[in-house]
PDB file of N, CA and C in Angstrom:
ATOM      1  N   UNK A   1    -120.601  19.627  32.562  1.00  0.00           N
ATOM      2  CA  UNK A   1    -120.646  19.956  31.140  1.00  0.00           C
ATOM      3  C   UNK A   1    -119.431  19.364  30.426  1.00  0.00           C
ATOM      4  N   UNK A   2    -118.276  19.460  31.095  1.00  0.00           N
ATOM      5  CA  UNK A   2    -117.074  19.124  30.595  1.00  0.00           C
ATOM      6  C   UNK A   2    -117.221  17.425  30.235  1.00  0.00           C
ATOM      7  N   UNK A   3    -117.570  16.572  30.857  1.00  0.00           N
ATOM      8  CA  UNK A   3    -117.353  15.148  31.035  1.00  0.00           C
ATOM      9  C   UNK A   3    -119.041  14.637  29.987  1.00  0.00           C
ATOM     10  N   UNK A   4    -119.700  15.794  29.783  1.00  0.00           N
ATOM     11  CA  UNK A   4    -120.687  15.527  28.656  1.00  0.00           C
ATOM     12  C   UNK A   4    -119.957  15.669  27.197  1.00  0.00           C
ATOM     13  N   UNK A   5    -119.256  17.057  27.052  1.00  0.00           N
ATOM     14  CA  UNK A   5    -119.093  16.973  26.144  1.00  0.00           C
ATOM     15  C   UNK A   5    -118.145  16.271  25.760  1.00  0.00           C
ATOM     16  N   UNK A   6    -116.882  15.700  26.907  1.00  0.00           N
ATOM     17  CA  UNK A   6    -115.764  14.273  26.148  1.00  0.00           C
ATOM     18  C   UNK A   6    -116.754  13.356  25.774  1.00  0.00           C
ATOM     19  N   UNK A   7    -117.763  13.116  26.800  1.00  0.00           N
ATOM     20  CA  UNK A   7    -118.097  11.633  25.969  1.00  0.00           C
ATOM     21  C   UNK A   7    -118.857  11.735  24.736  1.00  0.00           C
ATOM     22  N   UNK A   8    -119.265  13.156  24.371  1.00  0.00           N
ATOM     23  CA  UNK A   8    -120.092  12.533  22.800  1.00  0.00           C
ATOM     24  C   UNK A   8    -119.251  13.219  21.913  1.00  0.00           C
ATOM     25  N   UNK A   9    -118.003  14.140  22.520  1.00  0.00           N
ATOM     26  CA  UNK A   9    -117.206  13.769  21.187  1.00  0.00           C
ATOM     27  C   UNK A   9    -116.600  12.422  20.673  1.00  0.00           C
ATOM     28  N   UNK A  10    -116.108  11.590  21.504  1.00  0.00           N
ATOM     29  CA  UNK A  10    -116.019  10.185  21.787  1.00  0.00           C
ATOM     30  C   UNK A  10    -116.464   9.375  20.650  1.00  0.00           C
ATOM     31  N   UNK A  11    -117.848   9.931  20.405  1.00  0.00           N
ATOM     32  CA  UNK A  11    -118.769   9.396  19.693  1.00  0.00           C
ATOM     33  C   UNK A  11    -118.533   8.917  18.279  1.00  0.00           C
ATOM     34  N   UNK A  12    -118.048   8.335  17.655  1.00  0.00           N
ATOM     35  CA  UNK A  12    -117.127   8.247  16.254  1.00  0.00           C
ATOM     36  C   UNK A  12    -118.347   9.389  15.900  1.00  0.00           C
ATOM     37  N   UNK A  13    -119.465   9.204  15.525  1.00  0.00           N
ATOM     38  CA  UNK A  13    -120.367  10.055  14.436  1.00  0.00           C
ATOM     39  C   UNK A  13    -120.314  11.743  14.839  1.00  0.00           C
ATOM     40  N   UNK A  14    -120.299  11.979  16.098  1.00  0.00           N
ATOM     41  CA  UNK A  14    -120.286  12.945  16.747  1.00  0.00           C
ATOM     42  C   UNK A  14    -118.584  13.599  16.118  1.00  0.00           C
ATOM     43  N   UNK A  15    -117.534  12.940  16.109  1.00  0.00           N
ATOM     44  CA  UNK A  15    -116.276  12.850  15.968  1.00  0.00           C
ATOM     45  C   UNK A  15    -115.676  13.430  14.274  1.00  0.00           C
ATOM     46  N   UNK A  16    -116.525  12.706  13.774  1.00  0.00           N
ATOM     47  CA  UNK A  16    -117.017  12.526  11.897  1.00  0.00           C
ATOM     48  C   UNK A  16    -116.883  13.994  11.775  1.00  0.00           C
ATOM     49  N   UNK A  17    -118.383  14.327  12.225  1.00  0.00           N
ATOM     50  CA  UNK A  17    -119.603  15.545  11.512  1.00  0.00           C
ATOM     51  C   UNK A  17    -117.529  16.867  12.414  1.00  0.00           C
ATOM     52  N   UNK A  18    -117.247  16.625  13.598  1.00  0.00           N
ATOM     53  CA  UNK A  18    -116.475  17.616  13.808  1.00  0.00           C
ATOM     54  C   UNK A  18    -115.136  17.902  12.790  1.00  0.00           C
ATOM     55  N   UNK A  19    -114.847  16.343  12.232  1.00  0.00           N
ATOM     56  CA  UNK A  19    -114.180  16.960  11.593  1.00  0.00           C
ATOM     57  C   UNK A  19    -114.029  17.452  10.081  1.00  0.00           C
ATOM     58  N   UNK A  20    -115.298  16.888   9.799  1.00  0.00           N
ATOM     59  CA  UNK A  20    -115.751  17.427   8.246  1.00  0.00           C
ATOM     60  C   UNK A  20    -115.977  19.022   8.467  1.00  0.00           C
ATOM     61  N   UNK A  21    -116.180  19.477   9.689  1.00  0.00           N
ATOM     62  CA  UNK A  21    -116.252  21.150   9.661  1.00  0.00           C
ATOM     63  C   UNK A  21    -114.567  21.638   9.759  1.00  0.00           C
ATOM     64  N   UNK A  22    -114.111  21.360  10.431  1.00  0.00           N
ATOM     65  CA  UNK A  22    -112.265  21.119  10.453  1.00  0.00           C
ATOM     66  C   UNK A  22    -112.068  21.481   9.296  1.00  0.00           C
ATOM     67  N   UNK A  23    -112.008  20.193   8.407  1.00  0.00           N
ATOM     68  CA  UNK A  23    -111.531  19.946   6.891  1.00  0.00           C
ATOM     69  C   UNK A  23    -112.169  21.333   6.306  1.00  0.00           C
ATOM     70  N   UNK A  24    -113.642  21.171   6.528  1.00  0.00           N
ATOM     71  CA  UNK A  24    -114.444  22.402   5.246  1.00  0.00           C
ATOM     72  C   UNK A  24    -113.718  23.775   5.428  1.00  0.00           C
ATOM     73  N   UNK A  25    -113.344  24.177   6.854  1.00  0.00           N
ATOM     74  CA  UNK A  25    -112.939  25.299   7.033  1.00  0.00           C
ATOM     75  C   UNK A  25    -111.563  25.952   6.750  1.00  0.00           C
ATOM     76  N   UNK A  26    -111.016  24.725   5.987  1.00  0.00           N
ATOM     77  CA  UNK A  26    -109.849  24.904   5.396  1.00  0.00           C
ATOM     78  C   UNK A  26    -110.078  25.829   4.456  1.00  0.00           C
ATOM     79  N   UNK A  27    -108.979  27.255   4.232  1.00  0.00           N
ATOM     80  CA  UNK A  27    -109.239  28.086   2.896  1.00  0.00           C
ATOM     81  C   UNK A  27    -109.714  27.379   1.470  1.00  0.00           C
ATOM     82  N   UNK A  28    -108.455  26.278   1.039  1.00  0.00           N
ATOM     83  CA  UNK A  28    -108.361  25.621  -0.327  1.00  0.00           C
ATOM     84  C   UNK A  28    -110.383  25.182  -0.289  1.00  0.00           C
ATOM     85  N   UNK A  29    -110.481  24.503   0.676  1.00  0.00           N
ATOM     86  CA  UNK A  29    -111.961  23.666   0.467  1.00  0.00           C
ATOM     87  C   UNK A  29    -112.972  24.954   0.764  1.00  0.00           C
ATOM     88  N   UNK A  30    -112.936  25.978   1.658  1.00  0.00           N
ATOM     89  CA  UNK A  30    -114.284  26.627   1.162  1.00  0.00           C
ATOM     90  C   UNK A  30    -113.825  27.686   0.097  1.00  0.00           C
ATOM     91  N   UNK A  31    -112.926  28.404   0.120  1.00  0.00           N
ATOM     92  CA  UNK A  31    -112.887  29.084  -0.841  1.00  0.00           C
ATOM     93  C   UNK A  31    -112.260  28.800  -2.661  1.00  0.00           C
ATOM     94  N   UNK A  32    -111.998  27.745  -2.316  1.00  0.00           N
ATOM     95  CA  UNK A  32    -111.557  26.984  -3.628  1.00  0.00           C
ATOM     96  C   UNK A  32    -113.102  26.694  -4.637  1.00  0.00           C
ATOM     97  N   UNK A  33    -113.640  25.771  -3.932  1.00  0.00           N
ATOM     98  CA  UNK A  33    -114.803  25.165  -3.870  1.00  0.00           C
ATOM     99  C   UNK A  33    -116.205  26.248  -4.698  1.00  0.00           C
ATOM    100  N   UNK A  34    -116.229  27.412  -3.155  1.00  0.00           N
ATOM    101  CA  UNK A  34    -117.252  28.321  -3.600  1.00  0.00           C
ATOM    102  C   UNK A  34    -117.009  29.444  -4.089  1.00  0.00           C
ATOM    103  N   UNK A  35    -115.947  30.008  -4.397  1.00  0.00           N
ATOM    104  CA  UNK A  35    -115.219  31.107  -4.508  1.00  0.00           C
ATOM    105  C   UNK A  35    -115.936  32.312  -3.516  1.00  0.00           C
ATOM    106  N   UNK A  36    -115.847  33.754  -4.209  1.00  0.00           N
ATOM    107  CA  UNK A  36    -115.842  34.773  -3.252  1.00  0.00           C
ATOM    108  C   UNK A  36    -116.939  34.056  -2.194  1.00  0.00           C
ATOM    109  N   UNK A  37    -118.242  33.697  -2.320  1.00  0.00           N
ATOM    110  CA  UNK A  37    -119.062  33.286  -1.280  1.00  0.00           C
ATOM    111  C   UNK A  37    -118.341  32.721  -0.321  1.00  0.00           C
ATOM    112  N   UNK A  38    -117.396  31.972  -0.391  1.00  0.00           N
ATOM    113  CA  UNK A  38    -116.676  30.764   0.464  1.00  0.00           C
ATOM    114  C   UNK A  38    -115.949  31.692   1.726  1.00  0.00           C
ATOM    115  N   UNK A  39    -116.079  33.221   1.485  1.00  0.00           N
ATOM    116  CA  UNK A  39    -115.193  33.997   1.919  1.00  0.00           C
ATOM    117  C   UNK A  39    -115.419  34.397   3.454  1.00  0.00           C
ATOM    118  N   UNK A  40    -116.782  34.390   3.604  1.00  0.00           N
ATOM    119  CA  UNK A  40    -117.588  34.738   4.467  1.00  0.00           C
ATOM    120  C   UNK A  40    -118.567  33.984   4.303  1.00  0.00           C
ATOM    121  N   UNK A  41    -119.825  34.422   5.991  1.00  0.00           N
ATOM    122  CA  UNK A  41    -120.889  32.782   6.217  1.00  0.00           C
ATOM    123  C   UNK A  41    -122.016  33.585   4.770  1.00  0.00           C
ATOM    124  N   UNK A  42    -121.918  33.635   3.854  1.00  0.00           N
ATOM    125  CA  UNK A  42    -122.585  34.184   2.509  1.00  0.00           C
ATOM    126  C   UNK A  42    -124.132  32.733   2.665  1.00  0.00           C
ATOM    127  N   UNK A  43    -124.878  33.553   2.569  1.00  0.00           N
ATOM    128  CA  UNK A  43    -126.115  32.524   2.824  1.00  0.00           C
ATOM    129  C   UNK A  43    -126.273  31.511   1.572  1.00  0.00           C
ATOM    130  N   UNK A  44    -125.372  31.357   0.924  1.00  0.00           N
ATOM    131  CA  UNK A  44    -125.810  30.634  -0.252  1.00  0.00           C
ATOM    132  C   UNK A  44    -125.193  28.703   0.265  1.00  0.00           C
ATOM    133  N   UNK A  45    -124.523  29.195   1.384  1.00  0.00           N
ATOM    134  CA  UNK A  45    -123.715  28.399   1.643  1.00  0.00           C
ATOM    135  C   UNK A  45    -124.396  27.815   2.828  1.00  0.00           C
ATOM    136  N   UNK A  46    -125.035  26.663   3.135  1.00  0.00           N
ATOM    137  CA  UNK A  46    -125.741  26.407   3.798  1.00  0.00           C
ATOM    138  C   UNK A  46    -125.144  24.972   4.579  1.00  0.00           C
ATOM    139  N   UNK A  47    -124.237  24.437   4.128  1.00  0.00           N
ATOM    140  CA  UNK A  47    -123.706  22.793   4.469  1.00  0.00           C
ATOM    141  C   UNK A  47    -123.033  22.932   6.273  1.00  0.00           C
ATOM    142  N   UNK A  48    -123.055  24.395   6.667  1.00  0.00           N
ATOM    143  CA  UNK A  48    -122.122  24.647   8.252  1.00  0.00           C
ATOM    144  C   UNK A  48    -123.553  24.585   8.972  1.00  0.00           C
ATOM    145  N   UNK A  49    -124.494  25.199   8.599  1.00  0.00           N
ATOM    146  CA  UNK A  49    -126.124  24.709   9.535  1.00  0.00           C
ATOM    147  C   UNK A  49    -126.707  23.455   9.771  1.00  0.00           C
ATOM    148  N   UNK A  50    -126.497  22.574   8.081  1.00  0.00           N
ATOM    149  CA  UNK A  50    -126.701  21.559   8.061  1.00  0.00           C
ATOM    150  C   UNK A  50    -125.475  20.277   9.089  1.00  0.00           C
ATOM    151  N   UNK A  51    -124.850  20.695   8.866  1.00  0.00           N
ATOM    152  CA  UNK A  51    -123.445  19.955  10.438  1.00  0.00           C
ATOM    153  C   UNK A  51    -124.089  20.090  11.593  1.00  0.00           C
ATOM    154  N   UNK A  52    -123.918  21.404  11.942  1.00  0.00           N
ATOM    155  CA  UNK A  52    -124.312  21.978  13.483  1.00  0.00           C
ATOM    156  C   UNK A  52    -125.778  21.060  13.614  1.00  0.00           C
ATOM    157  N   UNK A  53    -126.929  20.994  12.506  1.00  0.00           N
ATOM    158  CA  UNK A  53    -127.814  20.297  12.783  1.00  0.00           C
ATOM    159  C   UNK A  53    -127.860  19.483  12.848  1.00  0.00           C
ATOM    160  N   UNK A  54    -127.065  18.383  12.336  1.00  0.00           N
ATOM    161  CA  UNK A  54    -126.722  17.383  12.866  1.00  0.00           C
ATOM    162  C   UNK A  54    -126.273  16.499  14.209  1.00  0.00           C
ATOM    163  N   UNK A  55    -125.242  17.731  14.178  1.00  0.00           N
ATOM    164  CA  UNK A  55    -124.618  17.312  15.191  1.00  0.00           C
ATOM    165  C   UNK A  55    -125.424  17.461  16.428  1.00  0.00           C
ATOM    166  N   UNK A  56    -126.727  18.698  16.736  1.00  0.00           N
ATOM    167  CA  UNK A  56    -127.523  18.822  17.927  1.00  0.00           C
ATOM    168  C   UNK A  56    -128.380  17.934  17.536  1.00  0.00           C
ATOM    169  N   UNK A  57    -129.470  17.302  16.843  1.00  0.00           N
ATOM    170  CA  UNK A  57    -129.984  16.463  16.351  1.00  0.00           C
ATOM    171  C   UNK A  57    -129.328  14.891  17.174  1.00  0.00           C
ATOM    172  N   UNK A  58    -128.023  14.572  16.834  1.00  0.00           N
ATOM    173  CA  UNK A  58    -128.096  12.968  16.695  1.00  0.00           C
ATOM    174  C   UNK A  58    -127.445  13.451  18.724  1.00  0.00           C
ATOM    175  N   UNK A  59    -127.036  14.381  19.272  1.00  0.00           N
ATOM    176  CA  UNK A  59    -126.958  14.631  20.627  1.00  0.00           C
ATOM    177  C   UNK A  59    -128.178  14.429  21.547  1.00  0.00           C
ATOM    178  N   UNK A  60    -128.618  16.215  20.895  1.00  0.00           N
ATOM    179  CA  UNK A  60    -130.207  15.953  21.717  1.00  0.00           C
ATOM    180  C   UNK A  60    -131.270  16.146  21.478  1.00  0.00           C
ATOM    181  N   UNK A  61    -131.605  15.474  20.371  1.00  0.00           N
ATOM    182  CA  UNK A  61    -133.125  15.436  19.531  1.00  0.00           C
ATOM    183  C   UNK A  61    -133.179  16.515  19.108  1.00  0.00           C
ATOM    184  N   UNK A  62    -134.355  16.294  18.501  1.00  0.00           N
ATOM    185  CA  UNK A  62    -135.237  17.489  18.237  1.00  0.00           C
ATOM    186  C   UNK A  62    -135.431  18.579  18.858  1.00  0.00           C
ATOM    187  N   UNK A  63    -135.659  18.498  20.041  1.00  0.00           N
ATOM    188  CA  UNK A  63    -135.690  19.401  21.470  1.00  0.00           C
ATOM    189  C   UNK A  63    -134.596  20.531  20.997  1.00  0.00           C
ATOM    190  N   UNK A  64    -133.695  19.928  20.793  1.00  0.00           N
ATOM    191  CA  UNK A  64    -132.238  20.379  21.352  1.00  0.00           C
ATOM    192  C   UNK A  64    -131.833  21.371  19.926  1.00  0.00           C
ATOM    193  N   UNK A  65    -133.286  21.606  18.980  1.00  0.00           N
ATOM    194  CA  UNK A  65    -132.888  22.758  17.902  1.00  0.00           C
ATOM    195  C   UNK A  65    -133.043  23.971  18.491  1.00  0.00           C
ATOM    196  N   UNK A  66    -133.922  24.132  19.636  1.00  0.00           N
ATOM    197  CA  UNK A  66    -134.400  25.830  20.091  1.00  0.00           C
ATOM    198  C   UNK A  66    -133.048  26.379  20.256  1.00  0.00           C
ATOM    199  N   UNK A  67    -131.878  24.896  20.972  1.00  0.00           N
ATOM    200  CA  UNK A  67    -130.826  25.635  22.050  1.00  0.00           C
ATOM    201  C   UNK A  67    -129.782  26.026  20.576  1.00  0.00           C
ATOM    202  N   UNK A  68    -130.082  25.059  19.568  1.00  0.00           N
ATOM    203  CA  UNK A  68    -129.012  25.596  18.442  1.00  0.00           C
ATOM    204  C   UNK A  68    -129.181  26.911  17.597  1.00  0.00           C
ATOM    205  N   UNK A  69    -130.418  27.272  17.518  1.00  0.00           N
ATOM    206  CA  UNK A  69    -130.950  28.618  16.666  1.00  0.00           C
ATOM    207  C   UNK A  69    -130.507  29.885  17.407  1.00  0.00           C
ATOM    208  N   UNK A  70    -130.597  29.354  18.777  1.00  0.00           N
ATOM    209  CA  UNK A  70    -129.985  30.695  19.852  1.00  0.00           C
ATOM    210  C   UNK A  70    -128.479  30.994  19.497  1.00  0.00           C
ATOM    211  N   UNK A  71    -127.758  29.831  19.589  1.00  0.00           N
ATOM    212  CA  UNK A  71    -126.432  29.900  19.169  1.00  0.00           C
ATOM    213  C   UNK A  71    -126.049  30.232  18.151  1.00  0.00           C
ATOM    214  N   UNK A  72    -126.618  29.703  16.961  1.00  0.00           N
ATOM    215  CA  UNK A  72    -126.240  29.923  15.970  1.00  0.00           C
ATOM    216  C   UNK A  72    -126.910  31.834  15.315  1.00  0.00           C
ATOM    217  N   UNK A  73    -127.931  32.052  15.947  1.00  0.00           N
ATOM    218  CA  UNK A  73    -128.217  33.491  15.494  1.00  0.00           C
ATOM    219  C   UNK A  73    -127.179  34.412  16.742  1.00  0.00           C
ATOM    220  N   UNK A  74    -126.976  34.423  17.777  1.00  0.00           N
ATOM    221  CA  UNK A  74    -126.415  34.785  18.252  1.00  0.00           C
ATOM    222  C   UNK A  74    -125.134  34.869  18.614  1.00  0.00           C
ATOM    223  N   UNK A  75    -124.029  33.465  18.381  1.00  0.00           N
ATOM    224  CA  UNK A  75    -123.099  33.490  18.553  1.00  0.00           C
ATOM    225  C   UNK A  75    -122.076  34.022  19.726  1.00  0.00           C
ATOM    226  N   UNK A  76    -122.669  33.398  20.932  1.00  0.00           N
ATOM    227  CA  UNK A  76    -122.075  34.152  22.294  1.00  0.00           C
ATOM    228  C   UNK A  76    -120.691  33.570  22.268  1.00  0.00           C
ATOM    229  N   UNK A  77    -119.737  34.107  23.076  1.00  0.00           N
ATOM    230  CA  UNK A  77    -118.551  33.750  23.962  1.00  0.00           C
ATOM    231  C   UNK A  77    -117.601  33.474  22.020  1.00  0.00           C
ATOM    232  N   UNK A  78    -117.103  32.126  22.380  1.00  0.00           N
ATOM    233  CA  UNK A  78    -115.928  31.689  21.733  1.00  0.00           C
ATOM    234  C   UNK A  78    -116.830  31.803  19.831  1.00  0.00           C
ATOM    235  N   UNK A  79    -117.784  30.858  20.068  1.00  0.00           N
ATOM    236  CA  UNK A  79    -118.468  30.788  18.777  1.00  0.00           C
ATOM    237  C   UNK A  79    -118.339  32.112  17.743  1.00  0.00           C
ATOM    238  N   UNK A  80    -118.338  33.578  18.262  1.00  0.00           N
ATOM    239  CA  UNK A  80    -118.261  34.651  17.701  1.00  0.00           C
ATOM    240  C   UNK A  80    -116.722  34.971  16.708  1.00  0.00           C
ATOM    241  N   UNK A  81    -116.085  33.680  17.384  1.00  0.00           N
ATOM    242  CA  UNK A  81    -114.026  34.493  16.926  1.00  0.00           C
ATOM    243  C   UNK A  81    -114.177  32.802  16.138  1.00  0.00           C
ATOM    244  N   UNK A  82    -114.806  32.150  15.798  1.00  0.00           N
ATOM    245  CA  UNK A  82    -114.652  30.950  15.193  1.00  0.00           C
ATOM    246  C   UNK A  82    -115.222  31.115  13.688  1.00  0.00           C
ATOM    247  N   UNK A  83    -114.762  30.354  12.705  1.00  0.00           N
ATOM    248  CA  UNK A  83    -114.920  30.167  11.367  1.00  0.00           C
ATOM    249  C   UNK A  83    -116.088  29.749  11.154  1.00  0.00           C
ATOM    250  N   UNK A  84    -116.750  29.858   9.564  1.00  0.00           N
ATOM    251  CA  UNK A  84    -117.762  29.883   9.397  1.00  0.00           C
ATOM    252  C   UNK A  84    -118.505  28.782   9.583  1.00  0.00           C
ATOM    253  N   UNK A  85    -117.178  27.435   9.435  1.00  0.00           N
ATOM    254  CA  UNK A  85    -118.043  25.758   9.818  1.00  0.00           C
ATOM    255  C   UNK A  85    -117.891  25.790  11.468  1.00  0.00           C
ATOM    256  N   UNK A  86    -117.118  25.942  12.236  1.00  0.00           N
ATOM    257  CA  UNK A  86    -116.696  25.529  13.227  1.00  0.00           C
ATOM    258  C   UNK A  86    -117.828  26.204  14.061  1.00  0.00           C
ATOM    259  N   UNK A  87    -118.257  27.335  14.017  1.00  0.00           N
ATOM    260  CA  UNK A  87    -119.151  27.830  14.693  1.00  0.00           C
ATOM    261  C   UNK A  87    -120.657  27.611  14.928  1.00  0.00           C
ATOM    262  N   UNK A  88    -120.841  26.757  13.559  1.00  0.00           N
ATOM    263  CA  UNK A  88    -122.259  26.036  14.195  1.00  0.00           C
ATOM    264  C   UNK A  88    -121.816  24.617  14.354  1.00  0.00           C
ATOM    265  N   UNK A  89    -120.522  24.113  14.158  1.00  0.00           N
ATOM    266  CA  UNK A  89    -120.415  23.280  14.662  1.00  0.00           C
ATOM    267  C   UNK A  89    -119.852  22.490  16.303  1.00  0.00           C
ATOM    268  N   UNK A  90    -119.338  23.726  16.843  1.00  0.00           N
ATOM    269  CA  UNK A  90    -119.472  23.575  18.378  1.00  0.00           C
ATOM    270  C   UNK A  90    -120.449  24.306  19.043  1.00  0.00           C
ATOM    271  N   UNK A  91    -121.247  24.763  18.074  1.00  0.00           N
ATOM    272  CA  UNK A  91    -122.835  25.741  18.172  1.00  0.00           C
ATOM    273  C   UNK A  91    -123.308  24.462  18.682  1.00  0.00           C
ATOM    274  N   UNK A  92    -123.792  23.464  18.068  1.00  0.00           N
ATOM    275  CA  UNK A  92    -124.229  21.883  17.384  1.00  0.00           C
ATOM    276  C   UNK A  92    -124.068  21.541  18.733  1.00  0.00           C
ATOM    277  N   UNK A  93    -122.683  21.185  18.794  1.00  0.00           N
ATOM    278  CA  UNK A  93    -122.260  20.318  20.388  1.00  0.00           C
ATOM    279  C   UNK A  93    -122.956  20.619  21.719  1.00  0.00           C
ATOM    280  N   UNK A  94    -122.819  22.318  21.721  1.00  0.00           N
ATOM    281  CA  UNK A  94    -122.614  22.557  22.907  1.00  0.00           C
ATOM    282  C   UNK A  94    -123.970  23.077  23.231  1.00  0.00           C
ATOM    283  N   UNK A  95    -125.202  22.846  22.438  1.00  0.00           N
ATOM    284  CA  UNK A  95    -126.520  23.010  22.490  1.00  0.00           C
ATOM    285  C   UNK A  95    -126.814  21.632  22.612  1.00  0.00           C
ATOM    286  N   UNK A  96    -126.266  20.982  22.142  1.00  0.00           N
ATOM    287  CA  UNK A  96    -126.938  19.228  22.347  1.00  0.00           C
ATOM    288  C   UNK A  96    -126.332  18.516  23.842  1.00  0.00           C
ATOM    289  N   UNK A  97    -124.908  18.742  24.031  1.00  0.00           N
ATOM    290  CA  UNK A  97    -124.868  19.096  25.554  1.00  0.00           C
ATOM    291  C   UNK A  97    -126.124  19.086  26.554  1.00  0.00           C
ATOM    292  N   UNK A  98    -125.818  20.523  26.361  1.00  0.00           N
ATOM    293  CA  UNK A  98    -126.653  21.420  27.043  1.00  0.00           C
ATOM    294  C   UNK A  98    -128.126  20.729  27.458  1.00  0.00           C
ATOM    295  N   UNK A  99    -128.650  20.685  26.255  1.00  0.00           N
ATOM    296  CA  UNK A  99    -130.112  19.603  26.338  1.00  0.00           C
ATOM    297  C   UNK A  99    -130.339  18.339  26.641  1.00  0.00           C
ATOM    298  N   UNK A 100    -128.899  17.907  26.829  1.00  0.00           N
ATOM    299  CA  UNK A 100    -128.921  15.835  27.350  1.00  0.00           C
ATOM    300  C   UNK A 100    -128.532  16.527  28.880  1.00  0.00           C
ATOM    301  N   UNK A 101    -127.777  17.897  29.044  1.00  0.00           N
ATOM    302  CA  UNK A 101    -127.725  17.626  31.095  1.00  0.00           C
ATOM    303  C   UNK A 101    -129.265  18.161  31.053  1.00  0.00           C
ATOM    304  N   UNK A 102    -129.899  18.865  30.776  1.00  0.00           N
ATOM    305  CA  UNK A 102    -130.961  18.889  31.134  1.00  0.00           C
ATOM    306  C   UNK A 102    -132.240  18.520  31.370  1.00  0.00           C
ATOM    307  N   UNK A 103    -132.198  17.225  30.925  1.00  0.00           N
ATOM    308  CA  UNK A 103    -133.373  16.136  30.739  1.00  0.00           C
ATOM    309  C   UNK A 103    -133.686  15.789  31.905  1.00  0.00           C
TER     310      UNK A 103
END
């Protein structure tokens, strides 16, 4: 798992989408931006699903949305203590992972 996920962070695009969740999860940019919504994952705010989908998408297809909806509605292990971008965005990774060792 480990030597999957260096190489598609690796990935410049894979690399991109991680750190536009980085940047977003900065206070000034979400809560500047959206105000009180920005505060919490407030459903109006939809651009941290759209990442994570990405990011399992250009990993491991299409396939590889069942493993992100689990994550992302559930939020096991680390994902649970992570910010509102970051969490579907190593949601993203580590479901698209997941679905390229398993092919």
């Amino acid at each position: 798992m480990e030597e999957t996920i260096k190489k598609e962070c690796s990935d410049v695009n894979v690399a991109l989408l991680l750190a536009t969740a980085l940047h977003a999860e900065g206070e000034e940019i979400r809560i500047g931006r959206a105000g009180e919504a920005g505060e919490e994952d407030a459903a109006c705010i939809v651009t941290d699903e759209l990442i994570g989908i990405d990011i399992v998408e250009y990993i491991g297809g299409k396939k590889a949305l069942f493993n992100f909806v689990y994550y992302d509605t559930r939020k096991p292990g680390i994902l649970g203590r992570l910010g509102v971008f970051m969490d579907d965005a190593i949601g993203g990774l580590i479901a698209g992972c997941m679905t390229k060792m398993l092919e």
